[in-house]
C-alpha atoms as a PDB file:
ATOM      1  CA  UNK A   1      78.277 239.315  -2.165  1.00  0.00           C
ATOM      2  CA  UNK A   2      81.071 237.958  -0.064  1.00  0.00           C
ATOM      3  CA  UNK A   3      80.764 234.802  -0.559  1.00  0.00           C
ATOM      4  CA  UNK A   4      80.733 234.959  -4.283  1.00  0.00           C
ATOM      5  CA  UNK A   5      83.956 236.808  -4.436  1.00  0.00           C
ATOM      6  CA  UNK A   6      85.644 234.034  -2.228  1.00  0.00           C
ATOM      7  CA  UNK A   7      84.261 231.455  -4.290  1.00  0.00           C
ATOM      8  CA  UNK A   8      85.751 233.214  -7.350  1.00  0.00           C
ATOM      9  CA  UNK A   9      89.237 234.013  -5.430  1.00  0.00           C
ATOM     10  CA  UNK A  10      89.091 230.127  -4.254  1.00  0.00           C
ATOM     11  CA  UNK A  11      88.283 229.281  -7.970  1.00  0.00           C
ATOM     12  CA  UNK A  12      90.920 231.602  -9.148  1.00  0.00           C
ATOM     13  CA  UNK A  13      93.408 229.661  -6.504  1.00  0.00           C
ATOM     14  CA  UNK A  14      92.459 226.137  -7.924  1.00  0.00           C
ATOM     15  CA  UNK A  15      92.537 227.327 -11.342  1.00  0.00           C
ATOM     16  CA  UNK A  16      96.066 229.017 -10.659  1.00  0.00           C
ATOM     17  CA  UNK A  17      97.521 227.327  -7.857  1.00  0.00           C
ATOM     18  CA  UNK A  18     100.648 224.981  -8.196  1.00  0.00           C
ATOM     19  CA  UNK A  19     103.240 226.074  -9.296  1.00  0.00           C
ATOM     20  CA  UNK A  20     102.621 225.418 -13.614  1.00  0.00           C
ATOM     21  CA  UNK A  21     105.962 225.815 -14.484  1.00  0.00           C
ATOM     22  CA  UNK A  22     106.762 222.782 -11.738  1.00  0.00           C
ATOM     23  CA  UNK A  23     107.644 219.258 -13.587  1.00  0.00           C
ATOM     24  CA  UNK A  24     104.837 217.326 -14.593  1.00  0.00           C
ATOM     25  CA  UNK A  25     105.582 214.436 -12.209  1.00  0.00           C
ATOM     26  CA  UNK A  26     104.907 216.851  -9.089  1.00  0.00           C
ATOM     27  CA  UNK A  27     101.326 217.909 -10.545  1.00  0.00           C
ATOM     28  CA  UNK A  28      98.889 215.524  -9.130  1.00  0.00           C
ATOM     29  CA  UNK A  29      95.066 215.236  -9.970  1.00  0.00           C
ATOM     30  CA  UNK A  30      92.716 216.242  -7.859  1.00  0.00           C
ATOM     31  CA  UNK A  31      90.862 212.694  -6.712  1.00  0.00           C
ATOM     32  CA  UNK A  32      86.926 213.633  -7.319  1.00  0.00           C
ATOM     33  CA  UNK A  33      86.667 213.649  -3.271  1.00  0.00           C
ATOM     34  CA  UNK A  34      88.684 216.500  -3.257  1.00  0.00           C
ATOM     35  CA  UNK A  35      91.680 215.399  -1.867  1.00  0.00           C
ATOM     36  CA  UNK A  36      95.375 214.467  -3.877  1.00  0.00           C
ATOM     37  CA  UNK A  37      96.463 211.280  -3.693  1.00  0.00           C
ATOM     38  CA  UNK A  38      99.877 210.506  -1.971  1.00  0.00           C
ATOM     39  CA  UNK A  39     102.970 211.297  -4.047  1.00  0.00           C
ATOM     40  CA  UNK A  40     105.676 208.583  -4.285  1.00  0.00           C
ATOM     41  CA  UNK A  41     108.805 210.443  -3.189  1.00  0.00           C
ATOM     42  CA  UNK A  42     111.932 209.873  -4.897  1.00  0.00           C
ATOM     43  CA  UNK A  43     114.814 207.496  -4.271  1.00  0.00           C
ATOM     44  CA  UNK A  44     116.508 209.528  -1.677  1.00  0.00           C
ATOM     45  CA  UNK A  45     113.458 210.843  -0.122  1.00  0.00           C
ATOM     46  CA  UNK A  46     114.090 214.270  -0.862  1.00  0.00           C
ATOM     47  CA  UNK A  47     111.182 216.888  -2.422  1.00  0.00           C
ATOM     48  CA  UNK A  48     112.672 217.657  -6.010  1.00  0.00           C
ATOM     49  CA  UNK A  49     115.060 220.620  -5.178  1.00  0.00           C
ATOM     50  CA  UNK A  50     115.176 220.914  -9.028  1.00  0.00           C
ATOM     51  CA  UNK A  51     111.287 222.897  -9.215  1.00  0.00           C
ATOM     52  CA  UNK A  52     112.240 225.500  -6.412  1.00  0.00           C
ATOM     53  CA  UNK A  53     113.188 228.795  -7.903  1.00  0.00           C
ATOM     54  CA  UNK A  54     114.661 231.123  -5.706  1.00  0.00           C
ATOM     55  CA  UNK A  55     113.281 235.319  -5.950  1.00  0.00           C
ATOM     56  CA  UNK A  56     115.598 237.984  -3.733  1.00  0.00           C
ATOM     57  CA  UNK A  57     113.820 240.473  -5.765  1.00  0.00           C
ATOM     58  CA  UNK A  58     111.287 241.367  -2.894  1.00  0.00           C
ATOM     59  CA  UNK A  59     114.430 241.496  -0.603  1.00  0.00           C
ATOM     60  CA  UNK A  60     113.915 243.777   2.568  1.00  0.00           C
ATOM     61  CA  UNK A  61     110.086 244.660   2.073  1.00  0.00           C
ATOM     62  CA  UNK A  62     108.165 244.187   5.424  1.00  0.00           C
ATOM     63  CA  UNK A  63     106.025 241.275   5.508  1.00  0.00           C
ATOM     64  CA  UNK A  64     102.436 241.595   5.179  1.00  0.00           C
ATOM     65  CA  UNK A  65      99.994 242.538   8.267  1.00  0.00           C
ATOM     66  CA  UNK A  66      97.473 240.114   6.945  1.00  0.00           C
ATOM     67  CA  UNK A  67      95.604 238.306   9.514  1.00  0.00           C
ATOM     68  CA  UNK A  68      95.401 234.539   9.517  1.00  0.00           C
ATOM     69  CA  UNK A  69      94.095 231.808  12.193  1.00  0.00           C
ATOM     70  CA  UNK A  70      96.047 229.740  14.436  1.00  0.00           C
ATOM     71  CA  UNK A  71      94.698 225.905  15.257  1.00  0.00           C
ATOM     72  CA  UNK A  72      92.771 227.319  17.725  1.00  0.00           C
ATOM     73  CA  UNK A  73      91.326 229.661  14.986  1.00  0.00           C
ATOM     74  CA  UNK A  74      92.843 232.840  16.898  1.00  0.00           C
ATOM     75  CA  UNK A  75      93.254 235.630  14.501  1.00  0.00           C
ATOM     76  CA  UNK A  76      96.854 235.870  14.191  1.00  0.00           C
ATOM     77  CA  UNK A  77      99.492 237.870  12.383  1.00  0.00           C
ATOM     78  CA  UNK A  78     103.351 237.290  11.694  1.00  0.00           C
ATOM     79  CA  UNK A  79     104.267 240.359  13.131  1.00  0.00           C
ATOM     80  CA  UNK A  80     103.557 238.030  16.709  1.00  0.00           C
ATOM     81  CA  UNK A  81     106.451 236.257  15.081  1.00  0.00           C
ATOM     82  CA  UNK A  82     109.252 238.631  15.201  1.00  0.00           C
ATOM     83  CA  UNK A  83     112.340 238.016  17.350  1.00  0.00           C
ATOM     84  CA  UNK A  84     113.937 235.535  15.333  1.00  0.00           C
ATOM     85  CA  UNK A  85     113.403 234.258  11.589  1.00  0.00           C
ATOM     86  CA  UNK A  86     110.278 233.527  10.297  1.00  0.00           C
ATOM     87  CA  UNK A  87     109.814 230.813   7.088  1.00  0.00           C
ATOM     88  CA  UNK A  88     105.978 231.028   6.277  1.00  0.00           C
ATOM     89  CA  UNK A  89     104.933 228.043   3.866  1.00  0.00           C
ATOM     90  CA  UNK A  90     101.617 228.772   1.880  1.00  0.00           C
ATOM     91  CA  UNK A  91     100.291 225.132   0.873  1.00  0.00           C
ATOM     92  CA  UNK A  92      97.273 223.586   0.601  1.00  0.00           C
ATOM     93  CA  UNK A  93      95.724 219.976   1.285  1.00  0.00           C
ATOM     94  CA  UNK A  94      95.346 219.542  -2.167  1.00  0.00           C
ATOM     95  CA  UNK A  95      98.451 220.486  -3.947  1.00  0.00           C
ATOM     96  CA  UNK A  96     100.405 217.959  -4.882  1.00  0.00           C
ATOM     97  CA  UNK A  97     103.805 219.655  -4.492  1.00  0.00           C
ATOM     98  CA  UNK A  98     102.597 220.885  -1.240  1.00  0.00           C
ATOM     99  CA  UNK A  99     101.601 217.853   0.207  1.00  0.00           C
ATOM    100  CA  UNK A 100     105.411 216.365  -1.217  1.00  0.00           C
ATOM    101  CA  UNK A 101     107.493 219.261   1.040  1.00  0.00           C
ATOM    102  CA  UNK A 102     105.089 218.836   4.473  1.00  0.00           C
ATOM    103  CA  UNK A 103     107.162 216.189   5.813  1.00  0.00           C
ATOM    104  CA  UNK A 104     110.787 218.124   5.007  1.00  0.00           C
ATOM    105  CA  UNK A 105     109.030 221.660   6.863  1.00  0.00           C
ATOM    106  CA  UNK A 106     107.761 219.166   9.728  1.00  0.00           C
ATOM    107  CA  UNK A 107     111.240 218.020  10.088  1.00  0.00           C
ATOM    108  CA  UNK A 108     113.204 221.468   9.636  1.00  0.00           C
ATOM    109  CA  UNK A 109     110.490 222.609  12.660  1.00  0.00           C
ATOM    110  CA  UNK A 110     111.983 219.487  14.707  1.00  0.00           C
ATOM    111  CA  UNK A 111     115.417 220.546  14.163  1.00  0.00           C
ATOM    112  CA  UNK A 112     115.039 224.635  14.332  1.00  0.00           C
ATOM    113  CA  UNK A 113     112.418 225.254  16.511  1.00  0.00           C
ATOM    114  CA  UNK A 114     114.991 227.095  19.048  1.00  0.00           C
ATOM    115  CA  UNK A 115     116.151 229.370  16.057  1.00  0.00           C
ATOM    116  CA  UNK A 116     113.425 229.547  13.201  1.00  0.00           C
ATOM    117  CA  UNK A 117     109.503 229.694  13.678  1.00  0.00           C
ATOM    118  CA  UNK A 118     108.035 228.018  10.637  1.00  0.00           C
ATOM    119  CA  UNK A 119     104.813 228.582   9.808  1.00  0.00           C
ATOM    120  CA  UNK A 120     102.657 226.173   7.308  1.00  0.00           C
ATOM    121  CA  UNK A 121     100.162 228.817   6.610  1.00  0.00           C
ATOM    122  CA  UNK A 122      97.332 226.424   4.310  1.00  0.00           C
ATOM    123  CA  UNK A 123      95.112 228.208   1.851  1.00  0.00           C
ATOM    124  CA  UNK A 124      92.560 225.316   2.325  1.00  0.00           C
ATOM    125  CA  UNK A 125      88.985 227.316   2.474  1.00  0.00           C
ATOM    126  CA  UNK A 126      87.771 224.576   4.934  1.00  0.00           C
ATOM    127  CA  UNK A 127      89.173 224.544   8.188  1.00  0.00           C
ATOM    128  CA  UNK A 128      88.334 221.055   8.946  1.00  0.00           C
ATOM    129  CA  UNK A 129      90.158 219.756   6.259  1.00  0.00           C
ATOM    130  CA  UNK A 130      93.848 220.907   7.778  1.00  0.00           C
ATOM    131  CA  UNK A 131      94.311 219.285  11.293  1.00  0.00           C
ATOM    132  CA  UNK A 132      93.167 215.929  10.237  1.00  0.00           C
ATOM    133  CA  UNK A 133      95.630 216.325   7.193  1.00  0.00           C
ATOM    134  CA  UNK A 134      98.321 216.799   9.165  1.00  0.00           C
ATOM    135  CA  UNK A 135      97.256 214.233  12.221  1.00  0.00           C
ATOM    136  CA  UNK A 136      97.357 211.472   9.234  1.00  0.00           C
ATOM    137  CA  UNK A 137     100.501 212.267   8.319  1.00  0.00           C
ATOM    138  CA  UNK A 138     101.983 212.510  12.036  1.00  0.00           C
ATOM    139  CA  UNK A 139     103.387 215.770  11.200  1.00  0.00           C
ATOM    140  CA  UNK A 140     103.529 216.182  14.507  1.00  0.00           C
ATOM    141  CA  UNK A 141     105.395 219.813  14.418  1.00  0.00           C
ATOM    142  CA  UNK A 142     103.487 221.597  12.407  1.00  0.00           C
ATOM    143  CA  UNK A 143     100.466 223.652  13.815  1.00  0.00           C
ATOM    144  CA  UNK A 144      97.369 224.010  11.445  1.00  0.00           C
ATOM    145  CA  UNK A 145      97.951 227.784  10.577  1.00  0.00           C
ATOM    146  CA  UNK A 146      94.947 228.579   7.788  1.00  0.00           C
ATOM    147  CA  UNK A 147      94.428 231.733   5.804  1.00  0.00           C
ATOM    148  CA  UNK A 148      90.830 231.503   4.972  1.00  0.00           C
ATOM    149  CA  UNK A 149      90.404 234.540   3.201  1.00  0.00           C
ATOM    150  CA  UNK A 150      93.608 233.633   0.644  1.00  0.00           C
ATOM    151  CA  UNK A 151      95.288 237.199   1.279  1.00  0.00           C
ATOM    152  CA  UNK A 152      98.620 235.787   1.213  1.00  0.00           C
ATOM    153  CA  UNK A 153      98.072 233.896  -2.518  1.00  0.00           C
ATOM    154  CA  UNK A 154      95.953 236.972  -3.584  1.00  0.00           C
ATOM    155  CA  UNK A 155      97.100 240.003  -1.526  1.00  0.00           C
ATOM    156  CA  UNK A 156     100.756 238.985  -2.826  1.00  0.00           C
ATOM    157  CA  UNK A 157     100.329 236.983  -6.576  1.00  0.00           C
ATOM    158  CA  UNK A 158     101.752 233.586  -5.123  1.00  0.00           C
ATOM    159  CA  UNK A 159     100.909 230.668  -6.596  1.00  0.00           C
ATOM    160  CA  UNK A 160     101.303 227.200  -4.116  1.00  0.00           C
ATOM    161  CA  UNK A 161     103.660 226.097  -2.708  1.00  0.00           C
ATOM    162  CA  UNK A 162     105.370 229.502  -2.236  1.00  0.00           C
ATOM    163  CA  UNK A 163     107.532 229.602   1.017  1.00  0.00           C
ATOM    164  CA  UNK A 164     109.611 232.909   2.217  1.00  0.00           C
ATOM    165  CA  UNK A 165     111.698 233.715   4.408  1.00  0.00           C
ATOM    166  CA  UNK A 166     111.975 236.853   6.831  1.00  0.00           C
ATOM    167  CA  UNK A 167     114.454 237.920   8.919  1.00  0.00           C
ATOM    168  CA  UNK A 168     114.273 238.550  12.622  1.00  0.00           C
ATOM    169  CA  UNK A 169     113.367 242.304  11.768  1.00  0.00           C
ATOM    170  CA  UNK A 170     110.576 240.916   9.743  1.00  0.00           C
ATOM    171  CA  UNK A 171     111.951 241.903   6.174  1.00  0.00           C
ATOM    172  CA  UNK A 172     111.564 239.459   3.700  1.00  0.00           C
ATOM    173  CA  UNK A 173     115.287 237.672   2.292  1.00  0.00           C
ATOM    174  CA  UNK A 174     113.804 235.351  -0.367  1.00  0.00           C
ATOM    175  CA  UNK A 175     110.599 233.871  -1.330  1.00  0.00           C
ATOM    176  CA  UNK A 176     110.959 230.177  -3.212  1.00  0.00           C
ATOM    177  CA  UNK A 177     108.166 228.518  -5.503  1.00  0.00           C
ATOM    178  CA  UNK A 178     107.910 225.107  -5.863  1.00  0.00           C
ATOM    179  CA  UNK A 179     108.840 222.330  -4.112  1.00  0.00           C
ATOM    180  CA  UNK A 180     111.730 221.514  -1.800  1.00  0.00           C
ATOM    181  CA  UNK A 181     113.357 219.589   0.531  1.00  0.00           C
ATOM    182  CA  UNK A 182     113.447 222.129   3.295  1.00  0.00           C
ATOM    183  CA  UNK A 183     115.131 219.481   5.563  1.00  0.00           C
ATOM    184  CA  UNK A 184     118.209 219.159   3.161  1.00  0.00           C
ATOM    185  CA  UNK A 185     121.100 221.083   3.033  1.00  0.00           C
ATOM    186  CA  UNK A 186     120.409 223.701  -0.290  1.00  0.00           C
ATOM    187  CA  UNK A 187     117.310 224.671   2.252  1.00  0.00           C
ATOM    188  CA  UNK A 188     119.770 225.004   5.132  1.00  0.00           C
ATOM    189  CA  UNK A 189     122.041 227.558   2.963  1.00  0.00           C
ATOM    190  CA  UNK A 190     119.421 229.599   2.303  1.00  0.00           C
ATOM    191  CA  UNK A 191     118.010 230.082   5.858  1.00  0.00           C
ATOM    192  CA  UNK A 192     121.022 230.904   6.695  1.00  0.00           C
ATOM    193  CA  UNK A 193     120.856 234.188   4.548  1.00  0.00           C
ATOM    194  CA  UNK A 194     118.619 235.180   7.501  1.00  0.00           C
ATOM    195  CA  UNK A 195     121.130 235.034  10.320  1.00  0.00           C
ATOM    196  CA  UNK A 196     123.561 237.277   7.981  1.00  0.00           C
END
């Protein structure tokens, strides 16, 4: 029976993941291999701040106890996390959007890392599938976090990408869906709403 309801959560997922009321440029097929084809960033390089929409309304709830895997495939949880801010990133391998903000998060973990743990948390079902995605892509600062069992998208409504932010206390300050450039300086602004 288990693995007929994650089938129908991951079906729910594909069916409702992606953020529908992002632009129609930033929705990408699905290639029939499974995998989304590269999205041509714009001019300046920059994710399309314009689909992010900021939500305080969760604003000091905990974060979630949910267990997830590290790229070891250690069960995790974010509570190990505390001590400083926390921005977890739900994304998958095949989201479009997602795949458009990696590079932004990979270079905001370059830049932060003293200061800000972020964690790329993918809903991908497979776990193969996430390394390799981010090897390709020499996002070399990211580590391959994967939440097989989709509690975060499920457990908490999100659709993908969906990234929030927690203080060092581990109470949530905003949540954001849709894409960003979390390497520019709107993304900056708002992580600093953590340290404050």
């Amino acid at each position: 029976m288990r693995p007929v309801i994650a089938l129908l959560l991951g079906l729910s997922l594909f069916v409702g993941a992606c953020d529908k009321r992002a632009a129609a440029p930033e929705q990408a097929a699905v290639t029939e291999d499974g995998t989304v084809p590269d999205v041509a960033a714009p001019a300046n390089n920059a994710a399309p701040e314009a689909a992010a929409k900021v939500d305080r309304s969760h604003k000091g709830e905990a974060m979630p106890t949910y267990k997830f895997q590290d790229g070891a495939g250690k069960a995790v949880t974010l509570a190990e996390f505390r001590g400083k801010p926390v921005l977890v990133n739900l994304w998958a391998t095949w989201c479009a959007p997602c795949v458009r903000e990696m590079p932004t998060l990979d270079a905001l973990t370059a830049r932060e890392k003293a200061a800000l743990h972020v964690l790329t948390v993918s809903q991908d079902m497979e776990l193969a599938k996430v390394q390799p995605f981010l090897t390709e892509r020499k996002l070399a600062n990211l580590i391959a976090y994967r939440d097989a069992d989709l509690q975060f998208t499920t457990g908490m409504n999100l659709s993908l990408p969906t990234t929030i932010l927690y203080d060092a206390t581990g109470k949530e300050v905003w949540r954001v869906t849709g894409g960003m450039d979390w390497a520019g300086a709107e993304a900056a602004k708002l992580i600093g709403e953590a340290k404050g």
